[in-house]
N, C-alpha and C. Protein backbone atom coordinates (compact mmCIF):
# COMPACT_ATOMS: atom_id res chain seq x y z
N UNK A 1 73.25 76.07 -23.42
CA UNK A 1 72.98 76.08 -24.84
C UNK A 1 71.48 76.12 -25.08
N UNK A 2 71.08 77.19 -26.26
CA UNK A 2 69.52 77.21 -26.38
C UNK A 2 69.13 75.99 -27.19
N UNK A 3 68.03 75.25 -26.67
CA UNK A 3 67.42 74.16 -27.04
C UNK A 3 66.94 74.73 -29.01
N UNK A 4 67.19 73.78 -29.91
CA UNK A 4 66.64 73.49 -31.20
C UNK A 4 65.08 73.58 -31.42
N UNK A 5 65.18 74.73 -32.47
CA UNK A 5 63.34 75.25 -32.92
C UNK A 5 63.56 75.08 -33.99
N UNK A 6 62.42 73.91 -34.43
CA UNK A 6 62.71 73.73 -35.76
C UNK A 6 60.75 73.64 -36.44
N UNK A 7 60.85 74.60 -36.93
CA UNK A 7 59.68 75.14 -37.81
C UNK A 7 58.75 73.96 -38.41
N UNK A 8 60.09 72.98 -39.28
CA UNK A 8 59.56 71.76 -39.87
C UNK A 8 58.44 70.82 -39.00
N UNK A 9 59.08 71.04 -37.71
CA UNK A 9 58.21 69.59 -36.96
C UNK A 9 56.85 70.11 -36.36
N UNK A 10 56.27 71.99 -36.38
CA UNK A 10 55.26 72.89 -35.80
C UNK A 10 53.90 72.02 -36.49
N UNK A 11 53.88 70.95 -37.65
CA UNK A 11 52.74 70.63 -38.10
C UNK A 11 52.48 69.27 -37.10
N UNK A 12 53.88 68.40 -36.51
CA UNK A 12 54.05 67.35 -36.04
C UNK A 12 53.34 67.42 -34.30
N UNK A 13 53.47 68.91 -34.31
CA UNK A 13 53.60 69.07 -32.63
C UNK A 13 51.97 69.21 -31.82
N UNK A 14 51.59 68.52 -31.09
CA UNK A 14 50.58 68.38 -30.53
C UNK A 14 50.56 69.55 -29.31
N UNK A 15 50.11 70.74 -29.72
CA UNK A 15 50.49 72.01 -28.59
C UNK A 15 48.93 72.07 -27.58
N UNK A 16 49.11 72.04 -26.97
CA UNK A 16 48.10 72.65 -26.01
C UNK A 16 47.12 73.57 -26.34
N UNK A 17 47.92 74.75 -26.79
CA UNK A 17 47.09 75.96 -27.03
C UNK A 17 47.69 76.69 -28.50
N UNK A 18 47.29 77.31 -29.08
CA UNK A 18 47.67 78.01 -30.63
C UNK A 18 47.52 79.57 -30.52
N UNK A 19 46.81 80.41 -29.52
CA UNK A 19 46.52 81.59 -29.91
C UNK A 19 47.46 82.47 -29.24
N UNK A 20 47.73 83.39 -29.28
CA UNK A 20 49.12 84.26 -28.28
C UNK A 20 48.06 84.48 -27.08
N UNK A 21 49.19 84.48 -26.12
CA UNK A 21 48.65 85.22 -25.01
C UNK A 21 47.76 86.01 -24.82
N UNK A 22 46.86 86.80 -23.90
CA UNK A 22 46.32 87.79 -23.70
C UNK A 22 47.14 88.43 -22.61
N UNK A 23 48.21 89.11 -22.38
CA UNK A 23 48.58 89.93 -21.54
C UNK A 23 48.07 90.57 -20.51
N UNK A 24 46.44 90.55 -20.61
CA UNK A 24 46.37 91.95 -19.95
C UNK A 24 44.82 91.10 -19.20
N UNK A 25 44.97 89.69 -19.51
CA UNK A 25 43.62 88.63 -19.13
C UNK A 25 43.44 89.39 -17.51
N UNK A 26 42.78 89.36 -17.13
CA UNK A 26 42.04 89.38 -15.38
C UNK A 26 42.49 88.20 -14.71
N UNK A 27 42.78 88.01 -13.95
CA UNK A 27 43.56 86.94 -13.22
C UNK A 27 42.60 87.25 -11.98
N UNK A 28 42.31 85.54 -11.42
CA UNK A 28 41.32 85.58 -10.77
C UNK A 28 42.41 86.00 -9.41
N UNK A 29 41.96 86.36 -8.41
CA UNK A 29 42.40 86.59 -7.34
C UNK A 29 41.92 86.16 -6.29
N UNK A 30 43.04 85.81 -5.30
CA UNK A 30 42.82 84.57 -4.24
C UNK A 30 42.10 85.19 -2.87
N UNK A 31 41.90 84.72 -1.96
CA UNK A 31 40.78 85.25 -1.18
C UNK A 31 40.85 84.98 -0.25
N UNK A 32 42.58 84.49 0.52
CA UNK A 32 42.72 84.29 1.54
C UNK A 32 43.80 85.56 1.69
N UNK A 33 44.21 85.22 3.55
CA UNK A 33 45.16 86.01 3.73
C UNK A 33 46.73 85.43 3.62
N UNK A 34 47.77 86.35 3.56
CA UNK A 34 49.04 86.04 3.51
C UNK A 34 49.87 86.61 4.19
N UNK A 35 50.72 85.60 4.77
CA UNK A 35 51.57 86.25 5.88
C UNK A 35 52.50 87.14 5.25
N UNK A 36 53.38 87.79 6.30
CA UNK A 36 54.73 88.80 5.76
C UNK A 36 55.59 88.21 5.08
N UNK A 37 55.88 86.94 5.90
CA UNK A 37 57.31 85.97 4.70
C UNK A 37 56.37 85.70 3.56
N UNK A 38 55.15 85.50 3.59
CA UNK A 38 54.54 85.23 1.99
C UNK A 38 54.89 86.11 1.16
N UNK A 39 54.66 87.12 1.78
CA UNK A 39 54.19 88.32 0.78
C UNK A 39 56.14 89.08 0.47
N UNK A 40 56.83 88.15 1.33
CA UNK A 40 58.07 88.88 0.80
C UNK A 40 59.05 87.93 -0.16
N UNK A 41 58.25 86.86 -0.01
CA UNK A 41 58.78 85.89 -1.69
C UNK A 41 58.13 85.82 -2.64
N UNK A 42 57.48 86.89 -2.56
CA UNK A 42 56.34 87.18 -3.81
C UNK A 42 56.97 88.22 -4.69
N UNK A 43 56.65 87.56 -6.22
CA UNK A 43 57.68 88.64 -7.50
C UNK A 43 57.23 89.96 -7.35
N UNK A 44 57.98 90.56 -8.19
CA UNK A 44 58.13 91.83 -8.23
C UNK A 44 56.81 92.20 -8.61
N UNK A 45 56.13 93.57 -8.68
CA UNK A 45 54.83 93.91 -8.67
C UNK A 45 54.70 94.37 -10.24
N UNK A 46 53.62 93.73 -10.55
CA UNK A 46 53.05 94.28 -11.95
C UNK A 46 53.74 95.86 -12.10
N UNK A 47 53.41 96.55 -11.94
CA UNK A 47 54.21 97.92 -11.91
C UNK A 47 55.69 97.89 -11.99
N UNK A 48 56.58 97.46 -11.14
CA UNK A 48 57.95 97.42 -10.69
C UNK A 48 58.18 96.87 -12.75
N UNK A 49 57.81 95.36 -12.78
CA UNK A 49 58.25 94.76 -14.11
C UNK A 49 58.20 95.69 -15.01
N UNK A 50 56.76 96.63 -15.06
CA UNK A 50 56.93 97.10 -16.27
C UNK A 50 57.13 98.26 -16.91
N UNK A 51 58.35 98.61 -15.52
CA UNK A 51 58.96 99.88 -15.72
C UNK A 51 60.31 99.67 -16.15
N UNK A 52 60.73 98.42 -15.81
CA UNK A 52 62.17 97.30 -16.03
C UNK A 52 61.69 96.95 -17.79
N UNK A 53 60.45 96.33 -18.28
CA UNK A 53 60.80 96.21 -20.05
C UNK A 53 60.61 97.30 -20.85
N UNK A 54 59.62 98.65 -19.78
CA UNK A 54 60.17 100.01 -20.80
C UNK A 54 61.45 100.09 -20.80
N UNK A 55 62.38 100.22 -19.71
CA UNK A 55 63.67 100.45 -19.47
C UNK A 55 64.24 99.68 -20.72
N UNK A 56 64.08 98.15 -20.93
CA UNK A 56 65.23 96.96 -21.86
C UNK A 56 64.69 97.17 -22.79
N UNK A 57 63.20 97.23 -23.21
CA UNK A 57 62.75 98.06 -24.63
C UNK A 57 63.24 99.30 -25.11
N UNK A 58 63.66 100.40 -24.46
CA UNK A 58 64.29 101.52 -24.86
C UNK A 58 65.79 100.82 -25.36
N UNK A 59 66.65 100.39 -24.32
CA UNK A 59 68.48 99.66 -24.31
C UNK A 59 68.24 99.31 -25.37
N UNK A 60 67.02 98.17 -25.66
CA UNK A 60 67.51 97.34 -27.51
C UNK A 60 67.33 98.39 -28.08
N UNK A 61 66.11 99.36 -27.99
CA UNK A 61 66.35 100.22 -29.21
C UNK A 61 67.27 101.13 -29.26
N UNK A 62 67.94 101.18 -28.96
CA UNK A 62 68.98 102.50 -28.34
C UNK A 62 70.40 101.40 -29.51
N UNK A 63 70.27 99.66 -28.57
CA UNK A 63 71.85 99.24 -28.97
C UNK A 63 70.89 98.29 -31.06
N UNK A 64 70.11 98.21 -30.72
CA UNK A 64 69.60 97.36 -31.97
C UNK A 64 69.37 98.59 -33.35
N UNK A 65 68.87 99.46 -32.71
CA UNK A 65 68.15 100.07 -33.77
C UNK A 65 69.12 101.56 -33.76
N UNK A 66 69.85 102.05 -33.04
CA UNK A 66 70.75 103.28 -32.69
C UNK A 66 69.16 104.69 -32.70
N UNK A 67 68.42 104.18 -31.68
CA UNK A 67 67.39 105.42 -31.60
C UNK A 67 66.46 106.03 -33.47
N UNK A 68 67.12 105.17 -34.44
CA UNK A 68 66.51 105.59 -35.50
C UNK A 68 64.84 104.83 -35.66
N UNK A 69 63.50 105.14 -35.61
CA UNK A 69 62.58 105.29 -35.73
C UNK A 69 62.19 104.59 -37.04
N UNK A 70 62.88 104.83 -37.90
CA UNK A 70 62.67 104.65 -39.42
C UNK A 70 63.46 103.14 -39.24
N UNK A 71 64.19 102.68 -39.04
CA UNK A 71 64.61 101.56 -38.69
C UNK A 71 64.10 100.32 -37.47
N UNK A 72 63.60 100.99 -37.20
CA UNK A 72 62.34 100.53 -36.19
C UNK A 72 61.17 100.20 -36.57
N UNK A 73 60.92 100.51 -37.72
CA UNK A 73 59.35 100.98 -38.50
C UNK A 73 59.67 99.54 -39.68
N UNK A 74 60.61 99.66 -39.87
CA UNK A 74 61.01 98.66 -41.26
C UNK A 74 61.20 97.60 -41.15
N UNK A 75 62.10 96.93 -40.03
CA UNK A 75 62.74 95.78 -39.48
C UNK A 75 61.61 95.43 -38.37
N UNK A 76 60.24 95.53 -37.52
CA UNK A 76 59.57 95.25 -37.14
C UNK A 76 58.23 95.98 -37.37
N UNK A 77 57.67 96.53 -38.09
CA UNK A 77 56.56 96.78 -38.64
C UNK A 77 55.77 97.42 -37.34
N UNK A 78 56.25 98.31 -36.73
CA UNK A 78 55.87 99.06 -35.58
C UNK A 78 55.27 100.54 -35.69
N UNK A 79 54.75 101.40 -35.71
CA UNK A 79 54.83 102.77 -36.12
C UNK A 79 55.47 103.26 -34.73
N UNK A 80 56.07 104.36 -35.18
CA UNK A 80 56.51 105.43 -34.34
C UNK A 80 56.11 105.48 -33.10
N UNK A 81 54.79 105.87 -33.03
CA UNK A 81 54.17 106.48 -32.32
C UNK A 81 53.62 105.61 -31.11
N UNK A 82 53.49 104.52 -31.79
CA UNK A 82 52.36 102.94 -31.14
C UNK A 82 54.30 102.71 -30.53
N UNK A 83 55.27 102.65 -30.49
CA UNK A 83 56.32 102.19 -29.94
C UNK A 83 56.31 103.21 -28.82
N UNK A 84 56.40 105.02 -29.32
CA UNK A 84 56.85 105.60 -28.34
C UNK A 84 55.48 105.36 -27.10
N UNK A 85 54.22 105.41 -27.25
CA UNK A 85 53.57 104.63 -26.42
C UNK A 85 53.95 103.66 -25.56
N UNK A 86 54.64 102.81 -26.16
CA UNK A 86 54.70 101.25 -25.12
C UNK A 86 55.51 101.98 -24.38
N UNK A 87 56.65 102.37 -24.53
CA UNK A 87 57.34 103.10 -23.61
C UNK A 87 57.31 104.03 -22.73
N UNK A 88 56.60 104.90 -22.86
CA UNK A 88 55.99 106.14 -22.09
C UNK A 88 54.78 105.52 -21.42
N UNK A 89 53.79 104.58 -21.48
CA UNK A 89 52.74 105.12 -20.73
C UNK A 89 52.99 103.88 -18.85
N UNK A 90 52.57 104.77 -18.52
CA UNK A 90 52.79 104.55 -17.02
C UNK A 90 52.28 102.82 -16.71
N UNK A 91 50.91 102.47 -17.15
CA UNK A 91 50.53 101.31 -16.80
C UNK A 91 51.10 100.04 -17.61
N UNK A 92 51.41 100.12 -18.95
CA UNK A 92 52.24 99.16 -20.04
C UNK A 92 50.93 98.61 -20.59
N UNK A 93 49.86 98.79 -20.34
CA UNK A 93 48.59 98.34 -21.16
C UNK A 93 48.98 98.23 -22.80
N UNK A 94 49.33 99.27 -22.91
CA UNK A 94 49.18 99.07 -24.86
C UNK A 94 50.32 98.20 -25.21
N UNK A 95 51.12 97.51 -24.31
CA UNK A 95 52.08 96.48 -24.58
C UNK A 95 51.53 95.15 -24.63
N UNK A 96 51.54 94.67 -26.19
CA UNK A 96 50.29 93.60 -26.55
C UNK A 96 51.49 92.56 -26.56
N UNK A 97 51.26 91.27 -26.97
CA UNK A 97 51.47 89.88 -27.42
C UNK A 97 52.33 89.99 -28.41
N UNK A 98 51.44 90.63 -29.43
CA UNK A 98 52.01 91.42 -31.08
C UNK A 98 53.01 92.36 -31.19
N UNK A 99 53.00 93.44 -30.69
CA UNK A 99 53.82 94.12 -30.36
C UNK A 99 55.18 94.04 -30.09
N UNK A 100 55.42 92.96 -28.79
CA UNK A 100 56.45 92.44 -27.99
C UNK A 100 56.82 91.33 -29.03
N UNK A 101 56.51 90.57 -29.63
CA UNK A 101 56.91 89.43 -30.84
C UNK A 101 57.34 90.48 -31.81
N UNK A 102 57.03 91.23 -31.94
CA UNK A 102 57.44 92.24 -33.91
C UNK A 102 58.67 92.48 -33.26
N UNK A 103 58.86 93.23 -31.85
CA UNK A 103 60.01 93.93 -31.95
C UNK A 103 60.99 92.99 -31.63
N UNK A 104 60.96 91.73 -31.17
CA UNK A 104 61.80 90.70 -30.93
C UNK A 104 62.51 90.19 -32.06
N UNK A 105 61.50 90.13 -32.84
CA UNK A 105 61.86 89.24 -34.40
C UNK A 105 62.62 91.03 -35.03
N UNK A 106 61.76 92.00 -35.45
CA UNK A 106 62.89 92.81 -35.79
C UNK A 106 64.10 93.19 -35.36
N UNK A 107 63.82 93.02 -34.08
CA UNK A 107 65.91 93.72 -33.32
C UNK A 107 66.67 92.43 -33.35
N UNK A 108 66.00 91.24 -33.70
CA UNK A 108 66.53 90.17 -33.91
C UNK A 108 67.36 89.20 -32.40
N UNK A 109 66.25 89.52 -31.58
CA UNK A 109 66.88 89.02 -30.38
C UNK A 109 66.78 87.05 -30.25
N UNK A 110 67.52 87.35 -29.01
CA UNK A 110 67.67 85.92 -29.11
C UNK A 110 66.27 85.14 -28.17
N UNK A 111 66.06 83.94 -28.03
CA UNK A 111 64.90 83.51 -27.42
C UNK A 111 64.85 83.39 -26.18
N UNK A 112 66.09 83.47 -25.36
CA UNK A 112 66.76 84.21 -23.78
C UNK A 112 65.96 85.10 -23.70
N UNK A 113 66.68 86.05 -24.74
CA UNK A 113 66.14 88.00 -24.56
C UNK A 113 64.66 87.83 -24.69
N UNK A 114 64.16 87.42 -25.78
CA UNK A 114 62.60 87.84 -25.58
C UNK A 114 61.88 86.77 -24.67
N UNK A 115 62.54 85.83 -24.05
CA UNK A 115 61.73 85.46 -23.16
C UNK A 115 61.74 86.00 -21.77
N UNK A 116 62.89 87.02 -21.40
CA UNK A 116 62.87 88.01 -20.09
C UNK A 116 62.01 88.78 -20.29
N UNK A 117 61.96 89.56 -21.88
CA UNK A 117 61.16 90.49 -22.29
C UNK A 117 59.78 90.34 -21.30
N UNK A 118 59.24 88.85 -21.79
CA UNK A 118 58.00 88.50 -22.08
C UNK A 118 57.39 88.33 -20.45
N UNK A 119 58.56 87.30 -19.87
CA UNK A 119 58.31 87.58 -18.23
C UNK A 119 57.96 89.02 -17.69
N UNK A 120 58.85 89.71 -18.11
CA UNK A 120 58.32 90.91 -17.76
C UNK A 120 57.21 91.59 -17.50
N UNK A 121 56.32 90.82 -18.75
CA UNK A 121 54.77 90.80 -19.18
C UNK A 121 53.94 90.00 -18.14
N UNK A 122 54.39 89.01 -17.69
CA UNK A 122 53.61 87.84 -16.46
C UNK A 122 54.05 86.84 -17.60
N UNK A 123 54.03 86.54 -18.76
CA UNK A 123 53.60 85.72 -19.43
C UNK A 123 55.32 84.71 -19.89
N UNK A 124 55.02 83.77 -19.49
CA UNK A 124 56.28 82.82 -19.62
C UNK A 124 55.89 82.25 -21.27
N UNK A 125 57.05 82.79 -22.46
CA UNK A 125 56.74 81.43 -23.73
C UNK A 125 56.80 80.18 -23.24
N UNK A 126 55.78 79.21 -23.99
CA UNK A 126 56.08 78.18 -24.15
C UNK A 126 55.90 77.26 -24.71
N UNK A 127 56.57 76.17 -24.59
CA UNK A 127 56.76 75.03 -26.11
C UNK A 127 55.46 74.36 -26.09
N UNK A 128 54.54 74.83 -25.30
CA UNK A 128 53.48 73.99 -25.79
C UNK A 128 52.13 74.46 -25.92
N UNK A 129 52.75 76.09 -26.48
CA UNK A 129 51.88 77.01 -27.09
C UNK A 129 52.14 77.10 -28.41
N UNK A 130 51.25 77.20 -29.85
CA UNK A 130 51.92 77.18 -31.22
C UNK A 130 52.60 78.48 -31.60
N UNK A 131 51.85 79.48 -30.98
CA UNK A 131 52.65 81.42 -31.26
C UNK A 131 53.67 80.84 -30.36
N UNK A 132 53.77 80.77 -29.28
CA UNK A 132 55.05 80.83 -28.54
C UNK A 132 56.24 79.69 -29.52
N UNK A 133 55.78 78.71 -29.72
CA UNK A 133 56.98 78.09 -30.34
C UNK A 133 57.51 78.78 -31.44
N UNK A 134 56.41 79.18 -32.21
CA UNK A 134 57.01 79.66 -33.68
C UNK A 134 57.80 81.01 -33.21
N UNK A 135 57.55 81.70 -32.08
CA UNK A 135 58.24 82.80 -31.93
C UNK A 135 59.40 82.31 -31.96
N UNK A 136 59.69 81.46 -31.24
CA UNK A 136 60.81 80.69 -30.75
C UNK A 136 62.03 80.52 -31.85
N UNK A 137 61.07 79.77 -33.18
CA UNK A 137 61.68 79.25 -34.14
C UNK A 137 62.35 80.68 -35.11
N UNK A 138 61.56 81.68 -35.09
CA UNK A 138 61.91 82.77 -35.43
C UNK A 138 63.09 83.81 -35.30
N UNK A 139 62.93 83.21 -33.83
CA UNK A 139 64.42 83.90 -32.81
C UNK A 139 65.36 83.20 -33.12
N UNK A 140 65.47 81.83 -33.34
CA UNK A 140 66.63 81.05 -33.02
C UNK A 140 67.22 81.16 -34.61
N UNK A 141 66.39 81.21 -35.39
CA UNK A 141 66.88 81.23 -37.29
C UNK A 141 66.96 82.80 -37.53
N UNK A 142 66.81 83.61 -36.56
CA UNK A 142 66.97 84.96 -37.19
C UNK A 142 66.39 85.25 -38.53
N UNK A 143 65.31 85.04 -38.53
CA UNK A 143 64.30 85.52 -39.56
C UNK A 143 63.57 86.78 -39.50
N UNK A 144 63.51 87.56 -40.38
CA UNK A 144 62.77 88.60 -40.51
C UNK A 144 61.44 89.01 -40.50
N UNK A 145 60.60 90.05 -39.99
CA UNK A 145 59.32 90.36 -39.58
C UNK A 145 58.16 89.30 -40.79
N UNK A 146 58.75 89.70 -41.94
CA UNK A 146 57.82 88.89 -43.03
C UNK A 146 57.98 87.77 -43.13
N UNK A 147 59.20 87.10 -42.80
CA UNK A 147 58.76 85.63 -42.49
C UNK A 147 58.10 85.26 -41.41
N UNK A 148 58.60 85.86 -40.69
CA UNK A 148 57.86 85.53 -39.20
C UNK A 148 56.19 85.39 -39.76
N UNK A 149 55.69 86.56 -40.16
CA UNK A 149 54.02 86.67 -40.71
C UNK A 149 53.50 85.80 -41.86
N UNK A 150 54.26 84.87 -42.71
CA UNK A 150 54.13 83.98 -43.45
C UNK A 150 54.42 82.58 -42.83
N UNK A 151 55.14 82.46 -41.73
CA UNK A 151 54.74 81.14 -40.98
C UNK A 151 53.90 81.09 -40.09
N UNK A 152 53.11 82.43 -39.18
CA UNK A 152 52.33 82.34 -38.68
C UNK A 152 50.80 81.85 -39.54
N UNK A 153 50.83 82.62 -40.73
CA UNK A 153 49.92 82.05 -41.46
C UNK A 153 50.21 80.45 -41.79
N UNK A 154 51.18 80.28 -42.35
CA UNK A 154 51.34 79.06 -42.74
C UNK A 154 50.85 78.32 -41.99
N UNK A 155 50.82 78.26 -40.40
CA UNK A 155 50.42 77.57 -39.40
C UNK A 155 49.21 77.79 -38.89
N UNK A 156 48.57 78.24 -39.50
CA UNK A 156 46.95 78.76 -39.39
C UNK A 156 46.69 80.13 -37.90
N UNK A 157 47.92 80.43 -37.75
CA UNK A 157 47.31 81.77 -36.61
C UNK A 157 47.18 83.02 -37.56
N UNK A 158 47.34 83.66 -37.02
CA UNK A 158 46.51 84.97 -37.89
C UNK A 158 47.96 86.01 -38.21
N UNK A 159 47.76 86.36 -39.16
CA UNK A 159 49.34 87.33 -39.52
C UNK A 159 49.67 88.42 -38.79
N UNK A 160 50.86 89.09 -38.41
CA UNK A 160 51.08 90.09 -37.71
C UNK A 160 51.29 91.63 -38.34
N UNK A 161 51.50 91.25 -39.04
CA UNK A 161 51.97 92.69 -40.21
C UNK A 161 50.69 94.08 -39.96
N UNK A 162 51.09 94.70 -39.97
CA UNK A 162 50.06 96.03 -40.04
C UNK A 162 49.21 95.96 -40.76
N UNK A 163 49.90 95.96 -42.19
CA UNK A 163 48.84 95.95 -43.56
C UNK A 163 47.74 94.59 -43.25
N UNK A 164 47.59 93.65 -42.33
CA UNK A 164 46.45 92.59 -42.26
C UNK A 164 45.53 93.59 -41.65
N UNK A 165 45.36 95.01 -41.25
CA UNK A 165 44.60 95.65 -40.61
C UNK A 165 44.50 95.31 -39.03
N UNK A 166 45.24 94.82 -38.82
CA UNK A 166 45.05 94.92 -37.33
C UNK A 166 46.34 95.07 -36.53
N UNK A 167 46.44 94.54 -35.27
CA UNK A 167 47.62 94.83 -34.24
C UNK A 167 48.25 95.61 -34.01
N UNK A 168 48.24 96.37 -35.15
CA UNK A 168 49.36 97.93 -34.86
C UNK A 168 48.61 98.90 -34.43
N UNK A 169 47.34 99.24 -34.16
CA UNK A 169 46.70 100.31 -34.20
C UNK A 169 47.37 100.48 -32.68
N UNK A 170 46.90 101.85 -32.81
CA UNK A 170 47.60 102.63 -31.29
C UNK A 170 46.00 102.07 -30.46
N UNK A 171 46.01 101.74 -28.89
CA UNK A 171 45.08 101.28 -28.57
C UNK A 171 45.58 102.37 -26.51
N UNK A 172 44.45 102.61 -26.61
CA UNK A 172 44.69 103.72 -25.17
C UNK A 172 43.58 103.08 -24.01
């Protein structure tokens, strides 16, 4: 059973951190060597993952949205074009924080689904991040893109919507 997100208590909650992820941060890298059994219980490769959430990003849109674009555009505040991007480009770079939250809250997934999504990304949600919770709370009440962007404000992070001028731009 998915654990209770409740919006009310986000002013109560003493989080760690408030800002979304950076996806795409530099990760320091280690500087020793690793044996064969190391290196063969080691996850799947940046690449491998993020050919697996183009793949489950296309499926939702295919079973959420039935391939319509215009329904895609409305119910997560995505353009066309900045979507068919995330999907097509080989490295998953233009697959932001923002991005991956709009289309969660629009296809209306559950906080399971967008948290495989998000693994996918490297990046685990969590409850003791303030974006990650409220995503959370978003998923679990099935709320829509504009609420979602009126409790992010409400909670002092920064809004997601296009029209704030930012996040949607196509970025290469």
């Amino acid at each position: 059973m998915e654990p209770a997100y409740d919006k009310e208590r986000i002013a109560d909650i003493d989080f760690e951190s408030s800002e979304p992820a950076d996806l795409w941060e530099k990760k320091e890298s280690s500087s020793y060597y690793l044996t064969a059994a190391e290196i063969a219980g080691m996850p799947e490769s940046d690449d491998k993952r993020i050919v697996e959430l183009r793949k489950k990003l296309s499926d939702y849109f295919a079973e959420k949205f039935g391939f319509n674009y215009l329904r895609l555009e409305t119910a997560c505040d995505i353009k066309t074009n900045t979507f068919q991007k995330a999907i097509r480009f080989r490295n998953g770079r233009n697959i932001t924080y923002s991005l991956l939250a709009k289309f969660c809250v629009g296809a209306k997934l559950t906080v399971g689904e967008a948290e495989e999504l998000f693994l996918m990304m490297g990046h685990q949600l969590s409850d003791k991040n303030r974006s990650d919770y409220i995503l959370k709370c978003e998923l679990s009440k099935h709320c829509d893109i504009t609420e979602y962007d009126s409790d992010l404000k409400k909670y002092g992070l920064k809004g997601i919507l296009s029209d704030d001028g930012k996040d949607d731009k196509d970025e290469e």
